[in-house]
Every structure is written in C-alpha cells, then in structure tokens.
PDB file of N, CA and C in Angstrom:
ATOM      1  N   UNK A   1      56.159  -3.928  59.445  1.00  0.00           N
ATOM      2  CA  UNK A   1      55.694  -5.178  60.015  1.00  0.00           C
ATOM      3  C   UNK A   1      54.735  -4.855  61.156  1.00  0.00           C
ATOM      4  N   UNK A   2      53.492  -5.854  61.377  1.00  0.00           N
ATOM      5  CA  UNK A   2      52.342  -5.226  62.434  1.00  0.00           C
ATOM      6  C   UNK A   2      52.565  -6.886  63.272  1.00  0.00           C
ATOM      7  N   UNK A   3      52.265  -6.345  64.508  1.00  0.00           N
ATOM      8  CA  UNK A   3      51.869  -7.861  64.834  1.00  0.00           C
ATOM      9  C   UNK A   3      50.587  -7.451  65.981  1.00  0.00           C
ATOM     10  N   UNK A   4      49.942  -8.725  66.124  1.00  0.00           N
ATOM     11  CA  UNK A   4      48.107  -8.545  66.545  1.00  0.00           C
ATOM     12  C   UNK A   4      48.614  -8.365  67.981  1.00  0.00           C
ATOM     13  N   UNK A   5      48.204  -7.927  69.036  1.00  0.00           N
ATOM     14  CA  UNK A   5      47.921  -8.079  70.452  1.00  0.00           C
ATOM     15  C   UNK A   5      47.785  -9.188  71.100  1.00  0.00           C
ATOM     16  N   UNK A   6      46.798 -10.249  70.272  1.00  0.00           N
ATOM     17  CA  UNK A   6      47.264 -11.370  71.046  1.00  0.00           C
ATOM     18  C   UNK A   6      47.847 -12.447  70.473  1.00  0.00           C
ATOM     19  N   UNK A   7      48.969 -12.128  69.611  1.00  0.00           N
ATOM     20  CA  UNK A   7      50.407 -12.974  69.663  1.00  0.00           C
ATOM     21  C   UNK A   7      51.515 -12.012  70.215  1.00  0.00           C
ATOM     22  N   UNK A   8      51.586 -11.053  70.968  1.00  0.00           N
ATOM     23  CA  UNK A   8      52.195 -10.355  71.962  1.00  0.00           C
ATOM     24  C   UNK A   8      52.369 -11.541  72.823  1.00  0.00           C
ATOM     25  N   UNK A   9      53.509 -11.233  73.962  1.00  0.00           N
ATOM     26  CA  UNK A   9      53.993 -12.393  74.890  1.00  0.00           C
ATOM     27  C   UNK A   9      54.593 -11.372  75.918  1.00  0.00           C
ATOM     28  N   UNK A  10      54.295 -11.276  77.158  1.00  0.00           N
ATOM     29  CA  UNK A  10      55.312 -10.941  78.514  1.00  0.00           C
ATOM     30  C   UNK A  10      55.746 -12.027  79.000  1.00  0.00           C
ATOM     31  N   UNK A  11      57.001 -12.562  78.939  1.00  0.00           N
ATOM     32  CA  UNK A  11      58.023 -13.402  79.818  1.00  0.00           C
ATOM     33  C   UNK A  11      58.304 -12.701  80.639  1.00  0.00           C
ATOM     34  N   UNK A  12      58.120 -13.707  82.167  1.00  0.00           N
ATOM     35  CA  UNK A  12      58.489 -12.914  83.018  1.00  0.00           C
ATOM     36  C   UNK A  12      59.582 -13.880  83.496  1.00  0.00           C
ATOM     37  N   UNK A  13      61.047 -13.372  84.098  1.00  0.00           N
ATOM     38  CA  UNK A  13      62.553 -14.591  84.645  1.00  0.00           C
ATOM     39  C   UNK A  13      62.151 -13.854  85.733  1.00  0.00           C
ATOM     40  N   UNK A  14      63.404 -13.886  86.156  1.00  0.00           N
ATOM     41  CA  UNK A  14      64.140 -13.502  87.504  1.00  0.00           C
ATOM     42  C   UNK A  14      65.471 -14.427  87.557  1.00  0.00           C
ATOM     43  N   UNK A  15      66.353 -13.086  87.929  1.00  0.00           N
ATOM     44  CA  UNK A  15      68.024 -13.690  88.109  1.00  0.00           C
ATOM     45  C   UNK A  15      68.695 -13.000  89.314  1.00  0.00           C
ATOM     46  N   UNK A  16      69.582 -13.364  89.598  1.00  0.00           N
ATOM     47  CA  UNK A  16      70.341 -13.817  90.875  1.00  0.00           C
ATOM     48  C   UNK A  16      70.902 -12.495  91.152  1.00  0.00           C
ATOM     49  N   UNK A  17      71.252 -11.575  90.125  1.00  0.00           N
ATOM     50  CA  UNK A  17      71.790 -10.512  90.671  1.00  0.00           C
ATOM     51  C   UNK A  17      71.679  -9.585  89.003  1.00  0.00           C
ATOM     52  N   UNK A  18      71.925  -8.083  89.408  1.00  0.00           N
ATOM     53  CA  UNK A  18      71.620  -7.397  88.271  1.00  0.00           C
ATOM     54  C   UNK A  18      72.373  -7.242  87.040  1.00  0.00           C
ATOM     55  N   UNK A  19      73.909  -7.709  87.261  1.00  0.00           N
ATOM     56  CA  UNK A  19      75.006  -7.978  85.939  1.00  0.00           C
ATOM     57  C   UNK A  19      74.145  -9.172  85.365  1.00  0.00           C
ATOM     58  N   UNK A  20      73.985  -9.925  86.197  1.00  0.00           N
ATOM     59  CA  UNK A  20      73.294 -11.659  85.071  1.00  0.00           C
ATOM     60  C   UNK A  20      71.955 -11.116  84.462  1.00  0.00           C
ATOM     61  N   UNK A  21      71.204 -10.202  85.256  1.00  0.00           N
ATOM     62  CA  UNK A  21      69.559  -9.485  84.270  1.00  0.00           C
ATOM     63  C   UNK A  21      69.886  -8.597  83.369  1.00  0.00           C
ATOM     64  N   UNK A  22      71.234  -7.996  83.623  1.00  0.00           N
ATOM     65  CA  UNK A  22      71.288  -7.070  82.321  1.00  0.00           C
ATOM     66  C   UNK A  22      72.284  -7.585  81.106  1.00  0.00           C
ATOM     67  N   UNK A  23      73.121  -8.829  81.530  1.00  0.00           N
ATOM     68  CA  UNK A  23      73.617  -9.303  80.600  1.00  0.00           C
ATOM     69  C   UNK A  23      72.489 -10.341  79.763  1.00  0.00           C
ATOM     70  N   UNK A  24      71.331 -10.648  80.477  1.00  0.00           N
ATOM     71  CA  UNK A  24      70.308 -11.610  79.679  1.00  0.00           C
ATOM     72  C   UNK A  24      69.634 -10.450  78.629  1.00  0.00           C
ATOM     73  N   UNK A  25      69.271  -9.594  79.256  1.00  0.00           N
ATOM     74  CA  UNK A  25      68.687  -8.625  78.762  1.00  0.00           C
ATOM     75  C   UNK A  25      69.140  -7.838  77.102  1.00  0.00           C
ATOM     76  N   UNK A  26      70.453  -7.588  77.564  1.00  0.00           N
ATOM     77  CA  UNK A  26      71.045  -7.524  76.507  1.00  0.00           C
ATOM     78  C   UNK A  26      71.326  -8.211  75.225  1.00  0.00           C
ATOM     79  N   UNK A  27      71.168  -9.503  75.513  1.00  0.00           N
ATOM     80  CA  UNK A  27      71.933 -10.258  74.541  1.00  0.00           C
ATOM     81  C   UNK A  27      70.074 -10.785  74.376  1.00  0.00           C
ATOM     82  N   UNK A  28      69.172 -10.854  74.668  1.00  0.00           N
ATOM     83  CA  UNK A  28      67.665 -11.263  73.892  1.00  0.00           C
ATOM     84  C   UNK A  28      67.189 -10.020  73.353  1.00  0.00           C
ATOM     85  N   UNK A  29      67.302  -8.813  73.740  1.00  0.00           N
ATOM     86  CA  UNK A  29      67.398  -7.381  72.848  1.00  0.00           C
ATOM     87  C   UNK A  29      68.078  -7.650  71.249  1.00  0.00           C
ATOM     88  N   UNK A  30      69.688  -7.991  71.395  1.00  0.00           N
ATOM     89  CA  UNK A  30      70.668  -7.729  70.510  1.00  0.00           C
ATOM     90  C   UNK A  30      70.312  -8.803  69.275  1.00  0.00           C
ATOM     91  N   UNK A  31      70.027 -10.401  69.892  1.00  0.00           N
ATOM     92  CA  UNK A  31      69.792 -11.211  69.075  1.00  0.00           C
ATOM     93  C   UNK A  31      68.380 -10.974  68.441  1.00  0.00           C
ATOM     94  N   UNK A  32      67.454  -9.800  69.135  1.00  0.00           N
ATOM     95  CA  UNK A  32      65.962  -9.630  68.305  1.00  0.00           C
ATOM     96  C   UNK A  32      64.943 -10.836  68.853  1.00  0.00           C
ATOM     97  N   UNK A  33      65.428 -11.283  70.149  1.00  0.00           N
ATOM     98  CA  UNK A  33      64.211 -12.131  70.618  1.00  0.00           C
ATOM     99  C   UNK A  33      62.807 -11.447  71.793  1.00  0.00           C
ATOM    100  N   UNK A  34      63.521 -10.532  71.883  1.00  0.00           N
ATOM    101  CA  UNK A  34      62.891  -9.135  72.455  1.00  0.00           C
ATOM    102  C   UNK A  34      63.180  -8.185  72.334  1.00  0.00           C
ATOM    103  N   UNK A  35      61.996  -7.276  72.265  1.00  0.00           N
ATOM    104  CA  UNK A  35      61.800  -6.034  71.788  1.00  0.00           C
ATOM    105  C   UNK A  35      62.295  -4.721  72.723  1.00  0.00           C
ATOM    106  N   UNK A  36      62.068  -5.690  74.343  1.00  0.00           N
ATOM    107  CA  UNK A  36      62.186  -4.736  74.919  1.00  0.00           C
ATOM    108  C   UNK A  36      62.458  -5.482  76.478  1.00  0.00           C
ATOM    109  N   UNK A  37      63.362  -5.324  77.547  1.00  0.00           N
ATOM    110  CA  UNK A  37      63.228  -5.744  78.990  1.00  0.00           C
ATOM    111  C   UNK A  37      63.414  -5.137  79.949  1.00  0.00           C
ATOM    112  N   UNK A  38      62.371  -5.448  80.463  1.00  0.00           N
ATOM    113  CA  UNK A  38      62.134  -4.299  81.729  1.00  0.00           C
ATOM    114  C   UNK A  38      62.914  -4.779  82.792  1.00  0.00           C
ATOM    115  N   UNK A  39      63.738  -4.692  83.286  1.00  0.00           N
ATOM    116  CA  UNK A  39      64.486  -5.109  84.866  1.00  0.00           C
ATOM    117  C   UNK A  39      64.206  -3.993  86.131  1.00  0.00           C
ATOM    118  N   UNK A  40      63.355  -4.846  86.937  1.00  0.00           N
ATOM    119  CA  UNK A  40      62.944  -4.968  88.406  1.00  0.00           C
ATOM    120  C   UNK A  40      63.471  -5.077  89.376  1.00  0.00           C
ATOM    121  N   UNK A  41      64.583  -4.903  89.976  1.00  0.00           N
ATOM    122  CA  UNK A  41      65.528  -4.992  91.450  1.00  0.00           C
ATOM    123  C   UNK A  41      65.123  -4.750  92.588  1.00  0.00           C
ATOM    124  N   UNK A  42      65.568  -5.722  93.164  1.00  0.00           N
ATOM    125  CA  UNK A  42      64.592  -5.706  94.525  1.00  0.00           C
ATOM    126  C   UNK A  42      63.742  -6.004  95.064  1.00  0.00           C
ATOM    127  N   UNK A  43      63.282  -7.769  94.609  1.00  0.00           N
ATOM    128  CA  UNK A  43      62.668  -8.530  94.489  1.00  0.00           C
ATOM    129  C   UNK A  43      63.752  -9.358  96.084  1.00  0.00           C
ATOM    130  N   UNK A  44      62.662 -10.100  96.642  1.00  0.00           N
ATOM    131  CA  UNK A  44      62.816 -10.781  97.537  1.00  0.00           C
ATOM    132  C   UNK A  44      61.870 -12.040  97.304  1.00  0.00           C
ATOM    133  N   UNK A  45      62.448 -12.982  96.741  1.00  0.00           N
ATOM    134  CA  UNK A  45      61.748 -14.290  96.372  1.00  0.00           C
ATOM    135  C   UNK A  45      61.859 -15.483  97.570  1.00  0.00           C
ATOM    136  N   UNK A  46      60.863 -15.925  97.416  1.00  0.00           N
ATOM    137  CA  UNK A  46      60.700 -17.187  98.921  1.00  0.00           C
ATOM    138  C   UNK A  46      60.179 -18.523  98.614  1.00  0.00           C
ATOM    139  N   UNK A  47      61.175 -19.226  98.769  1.00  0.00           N
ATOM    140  CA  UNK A  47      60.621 -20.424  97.584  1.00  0.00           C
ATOM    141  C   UNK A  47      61.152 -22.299  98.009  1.00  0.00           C
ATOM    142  N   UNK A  48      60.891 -22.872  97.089  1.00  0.00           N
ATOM    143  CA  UNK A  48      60.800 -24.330  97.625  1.00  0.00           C
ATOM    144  C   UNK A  48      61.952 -24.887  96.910  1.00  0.00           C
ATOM    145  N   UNK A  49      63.215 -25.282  97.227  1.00  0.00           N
ATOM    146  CA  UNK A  49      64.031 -25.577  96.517  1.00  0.00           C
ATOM    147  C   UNK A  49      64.940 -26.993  97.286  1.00  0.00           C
ATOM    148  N   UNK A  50      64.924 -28.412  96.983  1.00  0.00           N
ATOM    149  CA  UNK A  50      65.370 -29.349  96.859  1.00  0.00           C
ATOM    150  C   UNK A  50      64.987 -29.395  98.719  1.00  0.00           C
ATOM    151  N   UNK A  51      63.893 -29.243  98.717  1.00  0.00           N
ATOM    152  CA  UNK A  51      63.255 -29.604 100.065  1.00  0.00           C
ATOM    153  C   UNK A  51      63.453 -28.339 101.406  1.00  0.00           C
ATOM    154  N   UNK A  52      63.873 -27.573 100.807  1.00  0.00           N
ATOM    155  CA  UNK A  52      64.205 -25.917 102.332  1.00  0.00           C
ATOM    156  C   UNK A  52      63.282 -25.182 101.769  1.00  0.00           C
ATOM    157  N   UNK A  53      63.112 -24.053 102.424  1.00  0.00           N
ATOM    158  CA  UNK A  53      62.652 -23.031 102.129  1.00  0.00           C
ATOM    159  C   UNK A  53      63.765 -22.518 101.984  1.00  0.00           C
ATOM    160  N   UNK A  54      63.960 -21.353 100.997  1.00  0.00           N
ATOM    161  CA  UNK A  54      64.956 -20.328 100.824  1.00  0.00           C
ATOM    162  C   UNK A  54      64.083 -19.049 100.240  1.00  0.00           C
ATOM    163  N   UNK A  55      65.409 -18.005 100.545  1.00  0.00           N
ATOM    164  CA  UNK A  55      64.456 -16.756 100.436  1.00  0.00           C
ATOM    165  C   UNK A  55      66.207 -16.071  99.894  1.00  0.00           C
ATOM    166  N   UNK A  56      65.897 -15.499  98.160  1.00  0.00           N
ATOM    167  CA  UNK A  56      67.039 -14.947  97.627  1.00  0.00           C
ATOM    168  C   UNK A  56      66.510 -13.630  96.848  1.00  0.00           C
ATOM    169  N   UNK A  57      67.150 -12.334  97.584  1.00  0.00           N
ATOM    170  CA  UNK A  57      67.292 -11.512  96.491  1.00  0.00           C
ATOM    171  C   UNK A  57      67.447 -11.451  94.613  1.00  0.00           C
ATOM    172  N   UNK A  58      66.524 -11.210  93.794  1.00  0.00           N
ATOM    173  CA  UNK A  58      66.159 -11.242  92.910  1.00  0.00           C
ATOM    174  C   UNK A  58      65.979 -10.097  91.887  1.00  0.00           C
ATOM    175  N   UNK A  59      66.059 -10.168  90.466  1.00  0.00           N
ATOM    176  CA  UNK A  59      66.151  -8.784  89.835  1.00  0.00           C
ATOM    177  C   UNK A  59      64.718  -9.891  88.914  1.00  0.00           C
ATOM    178  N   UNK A  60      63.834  -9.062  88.719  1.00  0.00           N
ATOM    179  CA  UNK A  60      62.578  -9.588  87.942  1.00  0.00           C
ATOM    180  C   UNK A  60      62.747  -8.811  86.563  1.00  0.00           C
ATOM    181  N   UNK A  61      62.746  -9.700  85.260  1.00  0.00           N
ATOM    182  CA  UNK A  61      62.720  -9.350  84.227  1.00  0.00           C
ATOM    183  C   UNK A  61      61.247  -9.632  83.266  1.00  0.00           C
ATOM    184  N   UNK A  62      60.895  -8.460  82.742  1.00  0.00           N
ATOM    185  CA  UNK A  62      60.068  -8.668  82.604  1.00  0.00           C
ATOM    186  C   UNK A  62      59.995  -8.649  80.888  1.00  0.00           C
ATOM    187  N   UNK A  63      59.777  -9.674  80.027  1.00  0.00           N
ATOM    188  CA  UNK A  63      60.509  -9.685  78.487  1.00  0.00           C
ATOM    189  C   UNK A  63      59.247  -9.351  77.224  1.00  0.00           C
ATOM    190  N   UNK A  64      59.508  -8.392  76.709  1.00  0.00           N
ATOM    191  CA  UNK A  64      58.450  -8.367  75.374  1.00  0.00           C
ATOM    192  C   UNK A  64      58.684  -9.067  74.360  1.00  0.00           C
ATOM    193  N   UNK A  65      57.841  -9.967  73.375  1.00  0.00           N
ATOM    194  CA  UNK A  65      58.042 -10.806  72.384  1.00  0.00           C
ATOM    195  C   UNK A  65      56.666 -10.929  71.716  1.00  0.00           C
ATOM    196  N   UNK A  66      57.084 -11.688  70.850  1.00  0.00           N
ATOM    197  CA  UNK A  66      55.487 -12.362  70.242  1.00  0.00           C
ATOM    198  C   UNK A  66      55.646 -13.797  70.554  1.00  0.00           C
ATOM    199  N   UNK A  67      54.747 -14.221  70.100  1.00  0.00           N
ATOM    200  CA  UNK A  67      54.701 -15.822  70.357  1.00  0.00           C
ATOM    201  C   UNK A  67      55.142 -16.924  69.145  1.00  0.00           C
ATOM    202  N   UNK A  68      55.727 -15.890  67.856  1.00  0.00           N
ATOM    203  CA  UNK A  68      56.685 -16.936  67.523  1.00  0.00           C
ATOM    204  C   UNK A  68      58.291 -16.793  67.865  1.00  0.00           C
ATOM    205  N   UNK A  69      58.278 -16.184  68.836  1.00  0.00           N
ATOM    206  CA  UNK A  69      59.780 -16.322  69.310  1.00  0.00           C
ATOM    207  C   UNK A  69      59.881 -16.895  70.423  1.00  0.00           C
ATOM    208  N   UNK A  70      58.824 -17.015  70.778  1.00  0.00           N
ATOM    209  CA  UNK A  70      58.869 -18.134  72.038  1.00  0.00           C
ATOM    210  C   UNK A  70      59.727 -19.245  72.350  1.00  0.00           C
ATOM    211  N   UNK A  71      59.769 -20.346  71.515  1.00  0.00           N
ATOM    212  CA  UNK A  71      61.048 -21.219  71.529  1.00  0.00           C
ATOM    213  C   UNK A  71      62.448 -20.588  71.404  1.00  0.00           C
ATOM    214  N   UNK A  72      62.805 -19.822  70.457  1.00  0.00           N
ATOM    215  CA  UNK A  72      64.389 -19.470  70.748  1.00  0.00           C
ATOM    216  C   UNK A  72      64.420 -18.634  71.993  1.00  0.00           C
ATOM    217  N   UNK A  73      63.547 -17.886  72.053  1.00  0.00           N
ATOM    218  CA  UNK A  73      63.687 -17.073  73.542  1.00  0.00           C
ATOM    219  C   UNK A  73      64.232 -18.161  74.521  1.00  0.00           C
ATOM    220  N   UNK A  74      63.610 -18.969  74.793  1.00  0.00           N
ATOM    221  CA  UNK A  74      63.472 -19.892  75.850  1.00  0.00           C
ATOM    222  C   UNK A  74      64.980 -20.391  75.669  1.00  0.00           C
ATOM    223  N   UNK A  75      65.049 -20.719  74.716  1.00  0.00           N
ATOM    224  CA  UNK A  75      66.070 -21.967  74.380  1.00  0.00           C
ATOM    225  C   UNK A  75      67.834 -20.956  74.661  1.00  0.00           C
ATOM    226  N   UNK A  76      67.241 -19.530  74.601  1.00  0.00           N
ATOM    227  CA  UNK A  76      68.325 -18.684  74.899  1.00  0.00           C
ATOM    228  C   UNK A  76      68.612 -17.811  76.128  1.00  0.00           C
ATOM    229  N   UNK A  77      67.140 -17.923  76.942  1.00  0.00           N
ATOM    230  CA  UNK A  77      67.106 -17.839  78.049  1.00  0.00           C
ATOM    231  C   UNK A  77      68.279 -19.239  79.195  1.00  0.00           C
ATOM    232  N   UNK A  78      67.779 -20.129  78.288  1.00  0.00           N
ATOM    233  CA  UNK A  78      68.134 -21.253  79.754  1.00  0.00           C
ATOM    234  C   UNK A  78      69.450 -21.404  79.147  1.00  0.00           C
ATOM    235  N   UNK A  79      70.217 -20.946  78.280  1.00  0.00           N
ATOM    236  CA  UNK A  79      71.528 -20.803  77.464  1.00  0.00           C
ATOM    237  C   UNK A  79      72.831 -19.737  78.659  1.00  0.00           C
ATOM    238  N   UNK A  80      72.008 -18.701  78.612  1.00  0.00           N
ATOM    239  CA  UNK A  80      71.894 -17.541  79.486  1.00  0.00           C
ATOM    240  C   UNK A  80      72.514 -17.465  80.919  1.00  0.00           C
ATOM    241  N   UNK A  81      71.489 -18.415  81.632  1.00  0.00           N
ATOM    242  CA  UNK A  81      70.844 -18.076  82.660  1.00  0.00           C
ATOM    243  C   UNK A  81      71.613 -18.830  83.356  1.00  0.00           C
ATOM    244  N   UNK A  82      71.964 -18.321  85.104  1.00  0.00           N
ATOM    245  CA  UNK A  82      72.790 -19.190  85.731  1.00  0.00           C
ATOM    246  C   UNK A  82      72.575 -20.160  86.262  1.00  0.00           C
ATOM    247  N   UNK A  83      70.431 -20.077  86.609  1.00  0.00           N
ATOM    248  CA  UNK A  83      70.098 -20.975  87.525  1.00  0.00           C
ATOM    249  C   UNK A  83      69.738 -22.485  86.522  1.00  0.00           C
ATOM    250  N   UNK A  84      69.671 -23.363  87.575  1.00  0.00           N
ATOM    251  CA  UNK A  84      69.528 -24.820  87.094  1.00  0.00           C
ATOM    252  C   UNK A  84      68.263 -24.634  86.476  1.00  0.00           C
ATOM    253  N   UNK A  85      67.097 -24.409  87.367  1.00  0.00           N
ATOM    254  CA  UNK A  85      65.158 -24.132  86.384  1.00  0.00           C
ATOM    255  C   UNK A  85      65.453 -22.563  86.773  1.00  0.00           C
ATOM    256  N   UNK A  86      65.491 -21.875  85.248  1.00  0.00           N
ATOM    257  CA  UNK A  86      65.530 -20.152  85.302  1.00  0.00           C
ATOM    258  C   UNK A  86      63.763 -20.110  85.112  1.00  0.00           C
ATOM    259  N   UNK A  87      63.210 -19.372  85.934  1.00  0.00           N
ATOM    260  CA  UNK A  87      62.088 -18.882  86.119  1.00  0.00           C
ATOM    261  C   UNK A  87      61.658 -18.817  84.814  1.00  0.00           C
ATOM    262  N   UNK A  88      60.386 -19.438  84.134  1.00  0.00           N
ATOM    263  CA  UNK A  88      60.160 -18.875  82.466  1.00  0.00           C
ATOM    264  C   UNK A  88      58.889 -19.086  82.629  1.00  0.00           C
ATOM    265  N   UNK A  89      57.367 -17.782  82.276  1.00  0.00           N
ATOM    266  CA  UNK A  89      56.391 -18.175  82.574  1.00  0.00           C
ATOM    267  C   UNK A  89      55.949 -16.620  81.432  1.00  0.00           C
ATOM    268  N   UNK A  90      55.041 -17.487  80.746  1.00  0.00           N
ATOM    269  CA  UNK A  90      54.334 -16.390  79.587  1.00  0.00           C
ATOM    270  C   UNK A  90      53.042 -16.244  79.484  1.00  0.00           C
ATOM    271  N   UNK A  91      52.670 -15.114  79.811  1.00  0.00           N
ATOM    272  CA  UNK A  91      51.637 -14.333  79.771  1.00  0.00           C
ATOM    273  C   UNK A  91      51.368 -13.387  78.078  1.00  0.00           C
ATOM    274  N   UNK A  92      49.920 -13.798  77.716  1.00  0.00           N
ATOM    275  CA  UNK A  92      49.301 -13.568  76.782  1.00  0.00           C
ATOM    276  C   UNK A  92      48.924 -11.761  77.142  1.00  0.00           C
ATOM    277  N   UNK A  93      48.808 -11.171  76.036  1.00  0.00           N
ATOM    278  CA  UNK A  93      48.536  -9.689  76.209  1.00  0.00           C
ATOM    279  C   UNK A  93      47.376  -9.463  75.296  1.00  0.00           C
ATOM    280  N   UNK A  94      46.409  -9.037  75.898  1.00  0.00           N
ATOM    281  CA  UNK A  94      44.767  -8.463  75.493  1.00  0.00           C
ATOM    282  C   UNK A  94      44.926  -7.527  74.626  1.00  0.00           C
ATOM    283  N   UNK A  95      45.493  -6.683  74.839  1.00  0.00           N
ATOM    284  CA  UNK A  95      45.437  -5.146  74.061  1.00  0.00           C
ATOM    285  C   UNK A  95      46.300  -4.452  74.117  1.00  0.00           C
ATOM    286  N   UNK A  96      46.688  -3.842  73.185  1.00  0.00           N
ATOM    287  CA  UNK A  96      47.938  -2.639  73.334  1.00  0.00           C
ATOM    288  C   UNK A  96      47.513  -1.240  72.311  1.00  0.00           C
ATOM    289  N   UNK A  97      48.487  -0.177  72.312  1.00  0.00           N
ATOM    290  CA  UNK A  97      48.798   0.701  71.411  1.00  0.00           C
ATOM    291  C   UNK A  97      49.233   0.360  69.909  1.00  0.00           C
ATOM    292  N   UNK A  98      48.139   0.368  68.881  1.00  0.00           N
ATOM    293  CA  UNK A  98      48.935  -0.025  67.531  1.00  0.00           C
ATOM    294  C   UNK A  98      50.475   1.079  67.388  1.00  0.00           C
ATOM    295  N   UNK A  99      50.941   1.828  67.758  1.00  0.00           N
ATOM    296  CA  UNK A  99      52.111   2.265  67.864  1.00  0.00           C
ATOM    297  C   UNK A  99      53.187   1.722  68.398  1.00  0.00           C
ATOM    298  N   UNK A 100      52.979   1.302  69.415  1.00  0.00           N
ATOM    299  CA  UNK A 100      53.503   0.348  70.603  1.00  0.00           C
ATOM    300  C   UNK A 100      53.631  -1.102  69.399  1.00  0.00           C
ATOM    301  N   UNK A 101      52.081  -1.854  69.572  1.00  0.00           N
ATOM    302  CA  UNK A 101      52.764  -3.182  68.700  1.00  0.00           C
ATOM    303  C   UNK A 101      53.223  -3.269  67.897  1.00  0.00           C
ATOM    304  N   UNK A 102      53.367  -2.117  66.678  1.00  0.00           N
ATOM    305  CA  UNK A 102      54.335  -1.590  65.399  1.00  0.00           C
ATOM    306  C   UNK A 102      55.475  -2.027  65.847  1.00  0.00           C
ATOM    307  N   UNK A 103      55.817  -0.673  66.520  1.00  0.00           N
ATOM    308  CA  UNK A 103      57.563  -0.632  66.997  1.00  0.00           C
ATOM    309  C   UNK A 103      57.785  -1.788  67.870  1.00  0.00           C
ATOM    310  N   UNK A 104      57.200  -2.636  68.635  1.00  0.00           N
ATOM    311  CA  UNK A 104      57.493  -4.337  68.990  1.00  0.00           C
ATOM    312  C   UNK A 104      57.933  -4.377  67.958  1.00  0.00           C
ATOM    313  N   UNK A 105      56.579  -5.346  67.145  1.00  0.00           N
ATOM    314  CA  UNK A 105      57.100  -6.044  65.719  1.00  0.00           C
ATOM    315  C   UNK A 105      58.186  -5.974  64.933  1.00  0.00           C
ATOM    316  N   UNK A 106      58.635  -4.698  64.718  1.00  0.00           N
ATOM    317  CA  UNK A 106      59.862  -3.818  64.138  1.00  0.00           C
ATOM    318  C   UNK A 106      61.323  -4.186  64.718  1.00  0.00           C
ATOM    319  N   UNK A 107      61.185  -4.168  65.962  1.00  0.00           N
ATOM    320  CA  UNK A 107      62.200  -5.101  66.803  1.00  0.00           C
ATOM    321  C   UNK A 107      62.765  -5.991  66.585  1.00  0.00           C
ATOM    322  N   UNK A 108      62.025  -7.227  66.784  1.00  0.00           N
ATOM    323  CA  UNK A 108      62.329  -8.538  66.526  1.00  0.00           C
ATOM    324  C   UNK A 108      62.665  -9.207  64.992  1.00  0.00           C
ATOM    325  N   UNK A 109      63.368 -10.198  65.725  1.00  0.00           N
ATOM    326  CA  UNK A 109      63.947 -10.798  64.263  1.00  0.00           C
ATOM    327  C   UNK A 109      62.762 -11.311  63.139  1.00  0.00           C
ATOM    328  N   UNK A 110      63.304 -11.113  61.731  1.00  0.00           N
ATOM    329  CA  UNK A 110      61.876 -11.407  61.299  1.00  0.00           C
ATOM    330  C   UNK A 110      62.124 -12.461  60.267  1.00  0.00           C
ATOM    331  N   UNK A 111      61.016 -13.592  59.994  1.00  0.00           N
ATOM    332  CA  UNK A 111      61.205 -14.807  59.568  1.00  0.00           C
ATOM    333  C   UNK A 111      61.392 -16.267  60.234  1.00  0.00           C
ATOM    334  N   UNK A 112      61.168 -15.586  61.896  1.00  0.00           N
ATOM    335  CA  UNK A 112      60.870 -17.004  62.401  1.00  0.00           C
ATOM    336  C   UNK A 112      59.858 -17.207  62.575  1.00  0.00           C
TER     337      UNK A 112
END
C-alpha cells in the first residue's frame, strides 16, 4: 500500500500528563489510526480558559495519519482524552521519504 505526501496528516494534542499521552498513543497506534506518535514532555502551555489565564504542564503529541483517518482519529481522540476541548489541529505534509510514506501507509487500518 503507497500513500501520496499530501494526504499525509500531523495531528498535533496535548494531554495533561504522560500516562494519559501514552495511553492515547497507544490505543490510536493499536487501533491503526496512526502510524506513529511522537510524545513531547515538557511543554508548559498558557492559555485562555472559561475567562483566567492558566498555565498547565503538558505532554505534546504529535500523531502520523493520512487524511482518510481523520474522522475516526478524532472521534477516538475526544473518546480518549480527559480534557473537555482536547487540543486537535492538522497539519498537511509537503513531502516525505517514499520509504517513510510506504511503511506509514502499511500501518494504518486499511479500507477506510
């Protein structure tokens, strides 16, 4: 299975602590909604929430997919995830390694 470069997808979350990023992580790996997640610790996020400023330690995940897994990702992300709006923001990818987008493609579940 090949898939093009630009139906590649980086989701990027962020979660509350590193058991909840590696239990997301795991289980969008296992179910084949990503290929691959990078977890980031040590994130210090500063942000606008029901009128305060708050500022919470953060683990940044960073998720490989294509863009037809986009909806179950999501739909298994916010399944997942502890926060009320879990961070979900997707970035399109220009170019890669046809080796690299092989073994993506190869990953993920296939037939959605």
């Amino acid at each position: 299975m090949t898939v093009a470069a630009a139906d590649v997808r980086i989701v990027l979350s962020t979660a509350g602590s590193r058991e909840e990023a590696e239990r997301i992580a795991h289980t969008l790996v296992e179910e084949r909604l990503a290929a691959c997640v990078n977890l980031a610790p040590g994130l210090t996020s500063i942000y606008r929430w029901q009128e305060k400023i708050e500022s919470a330690e953060e683990v940044l995940l960073l998720i490989k997919t294509s863009a037809r897994h986009l909806e179950n990702l999501e739909a298994a992300l916010k399944r997942l995830h502890s926060y009320e709006v879990p961070e979900l923001l997707i970035l399109r990818v220009e170019s890669g390694s046809r080796e690299y987008l092989d073994w993506l493609a190869g990953c993920l579940r296939p037939g959605i």
